[in-house]
PDB file of N, CA and C in Angstrom:
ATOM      1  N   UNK A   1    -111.835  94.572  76.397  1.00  0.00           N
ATOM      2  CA  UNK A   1    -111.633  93.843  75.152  1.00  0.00           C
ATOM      3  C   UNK A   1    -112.837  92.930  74.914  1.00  0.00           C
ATOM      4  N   UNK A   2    -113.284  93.077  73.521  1.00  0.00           N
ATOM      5  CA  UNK A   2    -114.360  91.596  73.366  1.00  0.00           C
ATOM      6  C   UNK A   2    -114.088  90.357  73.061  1.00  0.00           C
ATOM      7  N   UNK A   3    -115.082  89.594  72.759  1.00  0.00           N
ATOM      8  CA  UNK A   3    -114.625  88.260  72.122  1.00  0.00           C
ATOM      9  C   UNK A   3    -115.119  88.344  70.772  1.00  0.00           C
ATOM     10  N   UNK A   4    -114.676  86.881  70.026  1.00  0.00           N
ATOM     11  CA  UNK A   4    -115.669  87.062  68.830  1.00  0.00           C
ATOM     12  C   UNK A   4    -116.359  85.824  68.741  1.00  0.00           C
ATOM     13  N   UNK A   5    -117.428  85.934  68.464  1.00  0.00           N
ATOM     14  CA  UNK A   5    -118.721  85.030  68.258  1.00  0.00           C
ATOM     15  C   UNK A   5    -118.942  84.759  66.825  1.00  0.00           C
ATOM     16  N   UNK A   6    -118.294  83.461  66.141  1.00  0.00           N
ATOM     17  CA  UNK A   6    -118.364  82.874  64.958  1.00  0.00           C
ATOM     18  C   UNK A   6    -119.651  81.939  64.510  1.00  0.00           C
ATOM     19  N   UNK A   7    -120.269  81.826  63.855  1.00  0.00           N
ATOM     20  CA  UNK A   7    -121.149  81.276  63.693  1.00  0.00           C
ATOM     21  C   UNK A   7    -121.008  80.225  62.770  1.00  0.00           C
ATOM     22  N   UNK A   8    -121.795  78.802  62.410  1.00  0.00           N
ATOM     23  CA  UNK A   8    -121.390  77.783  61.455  1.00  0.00           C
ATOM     24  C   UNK A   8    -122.687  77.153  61.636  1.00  0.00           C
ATOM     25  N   UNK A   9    -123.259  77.082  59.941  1.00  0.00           N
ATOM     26  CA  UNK A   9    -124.215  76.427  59.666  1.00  0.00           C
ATOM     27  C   UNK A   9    -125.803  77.118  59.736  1.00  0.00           C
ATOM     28  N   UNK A  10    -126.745  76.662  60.679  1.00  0.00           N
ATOM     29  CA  UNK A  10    -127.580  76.809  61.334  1.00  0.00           C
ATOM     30  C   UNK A  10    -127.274  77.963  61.569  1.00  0.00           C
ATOM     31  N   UNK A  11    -126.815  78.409  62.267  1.00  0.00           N
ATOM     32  CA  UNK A  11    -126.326  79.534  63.837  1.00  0.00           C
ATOM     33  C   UNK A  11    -126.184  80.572  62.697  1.00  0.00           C
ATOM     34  N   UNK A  12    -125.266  80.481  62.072  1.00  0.00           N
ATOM     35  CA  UNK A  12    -124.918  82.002  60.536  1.00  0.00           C
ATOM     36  C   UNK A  12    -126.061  82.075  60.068  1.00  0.00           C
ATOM     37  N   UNK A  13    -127.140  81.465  59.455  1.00  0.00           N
ATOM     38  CA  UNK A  13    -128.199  81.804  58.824  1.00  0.00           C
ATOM     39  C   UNK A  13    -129.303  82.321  60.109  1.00  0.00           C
ATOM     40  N   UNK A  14    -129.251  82.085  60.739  1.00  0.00           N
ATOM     41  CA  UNK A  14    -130.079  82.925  62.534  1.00  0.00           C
ATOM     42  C   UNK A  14    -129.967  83.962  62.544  1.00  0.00           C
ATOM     43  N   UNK A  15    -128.028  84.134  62.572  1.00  0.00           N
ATOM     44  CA  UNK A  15    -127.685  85.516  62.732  1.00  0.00           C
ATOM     45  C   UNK A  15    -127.690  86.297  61.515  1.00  0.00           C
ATOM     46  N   UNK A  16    -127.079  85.790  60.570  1.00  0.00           N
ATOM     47  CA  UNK A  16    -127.481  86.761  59.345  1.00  0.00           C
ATOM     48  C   UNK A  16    -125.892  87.291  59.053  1.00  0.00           C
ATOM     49  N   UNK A  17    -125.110  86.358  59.787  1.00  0.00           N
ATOM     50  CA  UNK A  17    -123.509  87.129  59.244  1.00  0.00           C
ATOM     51  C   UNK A  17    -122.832  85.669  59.938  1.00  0.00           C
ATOM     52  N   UNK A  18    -121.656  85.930  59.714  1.00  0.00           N
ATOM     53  CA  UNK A  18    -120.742  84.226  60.014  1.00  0.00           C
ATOM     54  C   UNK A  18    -119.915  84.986  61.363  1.00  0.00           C
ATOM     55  N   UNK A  19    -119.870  86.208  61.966  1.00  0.00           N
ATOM     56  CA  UNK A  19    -119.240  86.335  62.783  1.00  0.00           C
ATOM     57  C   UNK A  19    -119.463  87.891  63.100  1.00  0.00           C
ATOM     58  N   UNK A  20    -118.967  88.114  64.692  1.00  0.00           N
ATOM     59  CA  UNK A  20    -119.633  89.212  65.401  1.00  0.00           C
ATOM     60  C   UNK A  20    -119.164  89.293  66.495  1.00  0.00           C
ATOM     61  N   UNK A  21    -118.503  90.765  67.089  1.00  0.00           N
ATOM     62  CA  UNK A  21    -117.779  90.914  68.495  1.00  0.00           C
ATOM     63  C   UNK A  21    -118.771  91.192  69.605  1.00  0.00           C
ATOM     64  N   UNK A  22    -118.464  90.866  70.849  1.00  0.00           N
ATOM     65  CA  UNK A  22    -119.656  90.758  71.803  1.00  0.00           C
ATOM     66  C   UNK A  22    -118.058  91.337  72.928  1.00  0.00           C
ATOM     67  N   UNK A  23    -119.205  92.251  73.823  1.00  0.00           N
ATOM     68  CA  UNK A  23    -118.188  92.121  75.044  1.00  0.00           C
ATOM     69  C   UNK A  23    -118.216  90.831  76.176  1.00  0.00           C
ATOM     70  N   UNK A  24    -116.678  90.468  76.443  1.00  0.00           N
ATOM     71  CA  UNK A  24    -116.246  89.940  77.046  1.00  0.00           C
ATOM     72  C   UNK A  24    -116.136  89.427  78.620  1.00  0.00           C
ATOM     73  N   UNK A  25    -117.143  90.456  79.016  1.00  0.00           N
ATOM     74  CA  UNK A  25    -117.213  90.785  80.687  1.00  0.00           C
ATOM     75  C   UNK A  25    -118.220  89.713  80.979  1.00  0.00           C
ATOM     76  N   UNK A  26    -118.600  88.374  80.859  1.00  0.00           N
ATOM     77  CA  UNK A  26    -119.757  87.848  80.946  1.00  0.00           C
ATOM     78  C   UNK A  26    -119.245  86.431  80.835  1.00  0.00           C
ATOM     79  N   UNK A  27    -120.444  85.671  81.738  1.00  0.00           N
ATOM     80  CA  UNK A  27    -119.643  84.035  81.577  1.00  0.00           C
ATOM     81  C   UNK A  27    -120.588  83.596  79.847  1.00  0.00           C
ATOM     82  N   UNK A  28    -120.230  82.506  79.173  1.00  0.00           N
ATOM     83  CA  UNK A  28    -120.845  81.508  78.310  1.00  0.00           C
ATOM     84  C   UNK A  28    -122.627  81.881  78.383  1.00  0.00           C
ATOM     85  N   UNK A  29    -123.638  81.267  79.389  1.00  0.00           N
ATOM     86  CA  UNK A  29    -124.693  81.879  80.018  1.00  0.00           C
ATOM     87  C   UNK A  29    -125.063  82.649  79.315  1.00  0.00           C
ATOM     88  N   UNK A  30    -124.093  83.455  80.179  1.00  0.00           N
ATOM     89  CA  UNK A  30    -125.279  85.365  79.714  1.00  0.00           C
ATOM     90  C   UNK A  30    -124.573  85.786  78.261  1.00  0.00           C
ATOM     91  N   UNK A  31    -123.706  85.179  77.527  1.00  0.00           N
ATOM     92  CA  UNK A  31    -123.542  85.592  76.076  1.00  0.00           C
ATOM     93  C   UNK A  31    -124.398  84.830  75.218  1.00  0.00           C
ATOM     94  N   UNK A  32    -124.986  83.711  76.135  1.00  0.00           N
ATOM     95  CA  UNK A  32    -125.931  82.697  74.992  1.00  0.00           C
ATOM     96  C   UNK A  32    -127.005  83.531  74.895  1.00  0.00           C
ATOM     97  N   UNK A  33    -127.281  83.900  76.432  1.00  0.00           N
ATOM     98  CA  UNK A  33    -128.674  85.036  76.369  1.00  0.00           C
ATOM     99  C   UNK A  33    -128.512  86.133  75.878  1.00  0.00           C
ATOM    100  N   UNK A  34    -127.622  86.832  75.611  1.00  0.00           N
ATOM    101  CA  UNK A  34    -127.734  87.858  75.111  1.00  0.00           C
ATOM    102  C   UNK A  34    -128.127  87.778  73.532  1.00  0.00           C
ATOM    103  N   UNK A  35    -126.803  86.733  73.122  1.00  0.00           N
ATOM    104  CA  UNK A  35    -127.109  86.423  71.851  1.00  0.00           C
ATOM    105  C   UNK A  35    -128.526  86.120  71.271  1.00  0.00           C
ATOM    106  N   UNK A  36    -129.508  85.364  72.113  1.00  0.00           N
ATOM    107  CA  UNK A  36    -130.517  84.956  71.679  1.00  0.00           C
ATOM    108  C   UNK A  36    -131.821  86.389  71.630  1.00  0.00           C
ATOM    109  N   UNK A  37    -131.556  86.900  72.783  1.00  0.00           N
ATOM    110  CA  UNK A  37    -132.123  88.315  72.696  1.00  0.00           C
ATOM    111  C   UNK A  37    -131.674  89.395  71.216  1.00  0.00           C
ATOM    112  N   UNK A  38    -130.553  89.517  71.016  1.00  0.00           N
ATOM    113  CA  UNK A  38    -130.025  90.093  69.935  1.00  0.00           C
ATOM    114  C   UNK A  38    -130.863  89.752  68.688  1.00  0.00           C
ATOM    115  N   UNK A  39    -130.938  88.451  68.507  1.00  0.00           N
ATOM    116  CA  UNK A  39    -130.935  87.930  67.239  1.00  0.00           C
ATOM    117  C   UNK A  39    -132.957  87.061  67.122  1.00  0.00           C
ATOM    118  N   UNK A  40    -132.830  86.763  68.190  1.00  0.00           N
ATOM    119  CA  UNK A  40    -134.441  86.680  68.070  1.00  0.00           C
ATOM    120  C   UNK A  40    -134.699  85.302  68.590  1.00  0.00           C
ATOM    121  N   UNK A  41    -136.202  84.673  68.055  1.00  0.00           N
ATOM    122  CA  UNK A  41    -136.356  83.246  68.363  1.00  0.00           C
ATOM    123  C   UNK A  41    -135.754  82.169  67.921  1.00  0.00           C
ATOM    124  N   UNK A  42    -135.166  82.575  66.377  1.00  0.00           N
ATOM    125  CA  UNK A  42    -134.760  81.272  65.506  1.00  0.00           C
ATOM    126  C   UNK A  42    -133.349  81.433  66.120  1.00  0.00           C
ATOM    127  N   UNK A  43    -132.748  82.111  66.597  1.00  0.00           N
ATOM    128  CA  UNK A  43    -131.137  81.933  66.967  1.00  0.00           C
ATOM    129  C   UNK A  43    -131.705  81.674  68.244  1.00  0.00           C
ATOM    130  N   UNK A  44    -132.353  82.010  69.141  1.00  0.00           N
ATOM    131  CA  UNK A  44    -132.659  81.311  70.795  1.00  0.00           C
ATOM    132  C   UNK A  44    -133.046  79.144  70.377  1.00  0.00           C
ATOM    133  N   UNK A  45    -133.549  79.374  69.222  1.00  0.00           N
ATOM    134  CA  UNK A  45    -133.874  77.642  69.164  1.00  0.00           C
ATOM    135  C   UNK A  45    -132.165  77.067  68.417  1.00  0.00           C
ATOM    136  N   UNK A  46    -131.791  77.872  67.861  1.00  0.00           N
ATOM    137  CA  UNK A  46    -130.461  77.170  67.221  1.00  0.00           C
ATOM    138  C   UNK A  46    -129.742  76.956  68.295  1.00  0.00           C
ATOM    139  N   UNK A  47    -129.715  78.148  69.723  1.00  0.00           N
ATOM    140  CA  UNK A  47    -128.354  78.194  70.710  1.00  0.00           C
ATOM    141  C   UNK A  47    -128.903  76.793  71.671  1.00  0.00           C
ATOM    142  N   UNK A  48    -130.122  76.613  71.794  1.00  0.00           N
ATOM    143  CA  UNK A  48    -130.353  75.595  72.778  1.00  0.00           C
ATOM    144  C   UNK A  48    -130.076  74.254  72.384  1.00  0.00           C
ATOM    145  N   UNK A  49    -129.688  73.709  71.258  1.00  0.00           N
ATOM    146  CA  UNK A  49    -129.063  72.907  70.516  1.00  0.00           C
ATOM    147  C   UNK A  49    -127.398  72.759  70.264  1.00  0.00           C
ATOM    148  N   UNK A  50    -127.118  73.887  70.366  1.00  0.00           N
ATOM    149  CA  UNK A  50    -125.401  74.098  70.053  1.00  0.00           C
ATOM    150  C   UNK A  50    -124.330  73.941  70.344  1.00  0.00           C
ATOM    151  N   UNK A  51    -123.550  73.145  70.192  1.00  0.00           N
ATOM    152  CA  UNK A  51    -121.958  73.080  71.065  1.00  0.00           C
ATOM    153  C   UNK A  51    -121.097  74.790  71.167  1.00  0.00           C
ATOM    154  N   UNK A  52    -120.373  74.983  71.801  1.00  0.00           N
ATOM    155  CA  UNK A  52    -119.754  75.462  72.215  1.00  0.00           C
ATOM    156  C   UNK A  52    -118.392  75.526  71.952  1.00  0.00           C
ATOM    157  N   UNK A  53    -117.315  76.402  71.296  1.00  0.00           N
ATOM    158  CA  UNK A  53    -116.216  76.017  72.057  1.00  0.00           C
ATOM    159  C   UNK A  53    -115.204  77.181  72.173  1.00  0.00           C
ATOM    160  N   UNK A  54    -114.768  77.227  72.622  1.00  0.00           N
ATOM    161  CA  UNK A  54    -113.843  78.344  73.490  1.00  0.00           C
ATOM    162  C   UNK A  54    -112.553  78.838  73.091  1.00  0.00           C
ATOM    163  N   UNK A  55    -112.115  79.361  72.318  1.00  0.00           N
ATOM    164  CA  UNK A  55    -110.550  79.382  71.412  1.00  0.00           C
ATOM    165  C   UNK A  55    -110.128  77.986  71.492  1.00  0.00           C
ATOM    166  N   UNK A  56    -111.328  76.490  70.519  1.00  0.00           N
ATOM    167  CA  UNK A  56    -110.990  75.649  70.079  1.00  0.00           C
ATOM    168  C   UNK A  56    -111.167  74.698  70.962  1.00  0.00           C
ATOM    169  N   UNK A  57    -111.783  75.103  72.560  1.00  0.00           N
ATOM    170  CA  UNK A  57    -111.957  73.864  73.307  1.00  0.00           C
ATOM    171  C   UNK A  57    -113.412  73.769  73.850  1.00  0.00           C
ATOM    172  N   UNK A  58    -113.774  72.514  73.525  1.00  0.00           N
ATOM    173  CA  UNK A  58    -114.988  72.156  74.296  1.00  0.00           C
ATOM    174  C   UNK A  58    -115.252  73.215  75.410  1.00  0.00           C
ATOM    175  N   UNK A  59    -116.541  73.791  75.556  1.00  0.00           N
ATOM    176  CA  UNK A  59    -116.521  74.420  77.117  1.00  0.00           C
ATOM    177  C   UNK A  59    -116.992  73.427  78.076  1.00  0.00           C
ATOM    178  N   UNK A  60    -116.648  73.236  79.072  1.00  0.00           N
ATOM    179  CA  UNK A  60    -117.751  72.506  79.988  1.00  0.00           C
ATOM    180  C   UNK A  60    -118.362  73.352  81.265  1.00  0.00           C
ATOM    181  N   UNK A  61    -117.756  74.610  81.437  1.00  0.00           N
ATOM    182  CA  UNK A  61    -118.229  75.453  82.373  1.00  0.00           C
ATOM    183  C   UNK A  61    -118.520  76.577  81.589  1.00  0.00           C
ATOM    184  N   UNK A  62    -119.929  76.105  81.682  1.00  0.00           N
ATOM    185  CA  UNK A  62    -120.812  77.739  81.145  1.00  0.00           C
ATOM    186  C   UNK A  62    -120.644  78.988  81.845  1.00  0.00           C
ATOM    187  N   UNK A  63    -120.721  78.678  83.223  1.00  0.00           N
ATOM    188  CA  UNK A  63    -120.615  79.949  83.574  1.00  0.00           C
ATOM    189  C   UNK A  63    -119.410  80.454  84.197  1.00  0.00           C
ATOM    190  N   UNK A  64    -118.510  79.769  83.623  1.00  0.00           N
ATOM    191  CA  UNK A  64    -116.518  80.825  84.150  1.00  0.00           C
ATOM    192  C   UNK A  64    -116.708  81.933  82.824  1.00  0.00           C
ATOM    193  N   UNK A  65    -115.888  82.993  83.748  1.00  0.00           N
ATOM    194  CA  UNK A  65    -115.965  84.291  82.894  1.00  0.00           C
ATOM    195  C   UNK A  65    -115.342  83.558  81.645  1.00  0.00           C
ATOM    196  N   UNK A  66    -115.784  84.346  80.319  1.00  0.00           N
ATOM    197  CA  UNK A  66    -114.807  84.056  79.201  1.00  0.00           C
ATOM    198  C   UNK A  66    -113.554  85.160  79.126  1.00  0.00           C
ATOM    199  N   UNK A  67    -112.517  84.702  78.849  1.00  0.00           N
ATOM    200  CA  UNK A  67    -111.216  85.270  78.731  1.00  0.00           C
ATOM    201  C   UNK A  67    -111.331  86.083  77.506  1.00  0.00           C
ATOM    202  N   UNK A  68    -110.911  87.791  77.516  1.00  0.00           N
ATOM    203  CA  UNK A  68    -110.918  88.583  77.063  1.00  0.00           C
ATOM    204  C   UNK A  68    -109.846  88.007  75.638  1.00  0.00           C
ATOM    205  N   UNK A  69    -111.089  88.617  74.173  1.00  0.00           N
ATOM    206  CA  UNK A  69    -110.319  88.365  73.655  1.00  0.00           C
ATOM    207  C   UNK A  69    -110.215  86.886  72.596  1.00  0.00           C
ATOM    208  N   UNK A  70    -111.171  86.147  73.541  1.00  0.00           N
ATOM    209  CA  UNK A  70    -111.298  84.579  73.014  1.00  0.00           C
ATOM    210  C   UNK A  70    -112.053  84.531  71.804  1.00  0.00           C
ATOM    211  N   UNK A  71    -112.337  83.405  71.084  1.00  0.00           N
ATOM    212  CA  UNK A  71    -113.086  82.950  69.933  1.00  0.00           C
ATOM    213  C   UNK A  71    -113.884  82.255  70.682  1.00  0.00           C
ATOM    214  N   UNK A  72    -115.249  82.673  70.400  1.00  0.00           N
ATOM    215  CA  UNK A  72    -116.276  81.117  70.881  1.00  0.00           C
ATOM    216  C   UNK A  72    -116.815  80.821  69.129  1.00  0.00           C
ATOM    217  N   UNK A  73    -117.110  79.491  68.919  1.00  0.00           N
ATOM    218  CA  UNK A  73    -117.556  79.294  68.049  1.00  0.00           C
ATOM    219  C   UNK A  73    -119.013  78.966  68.224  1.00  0.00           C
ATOM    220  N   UNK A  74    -119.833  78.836  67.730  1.00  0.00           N
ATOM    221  CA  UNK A  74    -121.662  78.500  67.787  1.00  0.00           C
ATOM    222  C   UNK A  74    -121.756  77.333  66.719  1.00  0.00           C
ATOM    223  N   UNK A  75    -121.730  76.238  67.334  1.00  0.00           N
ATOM    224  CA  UNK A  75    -121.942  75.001  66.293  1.00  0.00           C
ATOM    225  C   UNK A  75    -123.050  74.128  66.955  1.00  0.00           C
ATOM    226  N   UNK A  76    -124.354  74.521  65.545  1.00  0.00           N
ATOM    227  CA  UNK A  76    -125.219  73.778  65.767  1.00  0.00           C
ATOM    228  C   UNK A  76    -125.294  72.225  65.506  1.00  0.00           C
ATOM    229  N   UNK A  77    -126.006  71.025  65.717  1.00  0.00           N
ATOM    230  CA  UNK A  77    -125.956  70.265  64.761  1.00  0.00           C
ATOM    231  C   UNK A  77    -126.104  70.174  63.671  1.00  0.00           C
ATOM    232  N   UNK A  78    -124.774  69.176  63.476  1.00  0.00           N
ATOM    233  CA  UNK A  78    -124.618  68.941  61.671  1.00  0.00           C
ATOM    234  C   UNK A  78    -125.843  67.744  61.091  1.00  0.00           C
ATOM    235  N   UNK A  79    -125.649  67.523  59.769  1.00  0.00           N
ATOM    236  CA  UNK A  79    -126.154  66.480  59.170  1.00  0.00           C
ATOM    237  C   UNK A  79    -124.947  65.964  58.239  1.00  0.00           C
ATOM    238  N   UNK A  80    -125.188  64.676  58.295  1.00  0.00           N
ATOM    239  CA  UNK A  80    -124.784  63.969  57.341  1.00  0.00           C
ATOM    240  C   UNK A  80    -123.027  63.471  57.695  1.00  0.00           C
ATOM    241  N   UNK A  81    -122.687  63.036  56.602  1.00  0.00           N
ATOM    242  CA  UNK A  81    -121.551  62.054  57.186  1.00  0.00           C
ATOM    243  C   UNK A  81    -120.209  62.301  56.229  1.00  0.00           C
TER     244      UNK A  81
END
């Protein structure tokens, strides 16, 4: 099963779509890298900036497998108030 990789802001205009399934077999880590390989330099400079979060929760362990199936979201910094 995969996950899905949502994008917001920054991160959607990198990728070029607001969302995208990735397989699941992989910790946080190697989906950032992959992602950044996928998508190029301007999404490798958006991901090194980006929160994280995990079907809605902060991650704090990058590298535990992600649970088949999950939402990660890609949230770069915002602006403004």
């Amino acid at each position: 099963m995969d996950v899905t990789v949502r994008y917001f802001a920054g991160a959607r205009a990198a990728a070029g779509r607001s969302e995208e399934a990735a397989s699941a077999d992989r910790s946080l880590d190697e989906l950032v890298g992959e992602l950044a390989q996928r998508h190029g330099p301007r999404m490798a400079a958006v991901l090194q900036v980006a929160s994280f979060l995990v079907d809605g929760v902060t991650c704090h362990d990058r590298r535990a497998p992600l649970p088949a199936g999950a939402t990660i979201d890609v949230l770069p910094p915002f602006a403004g108030g």
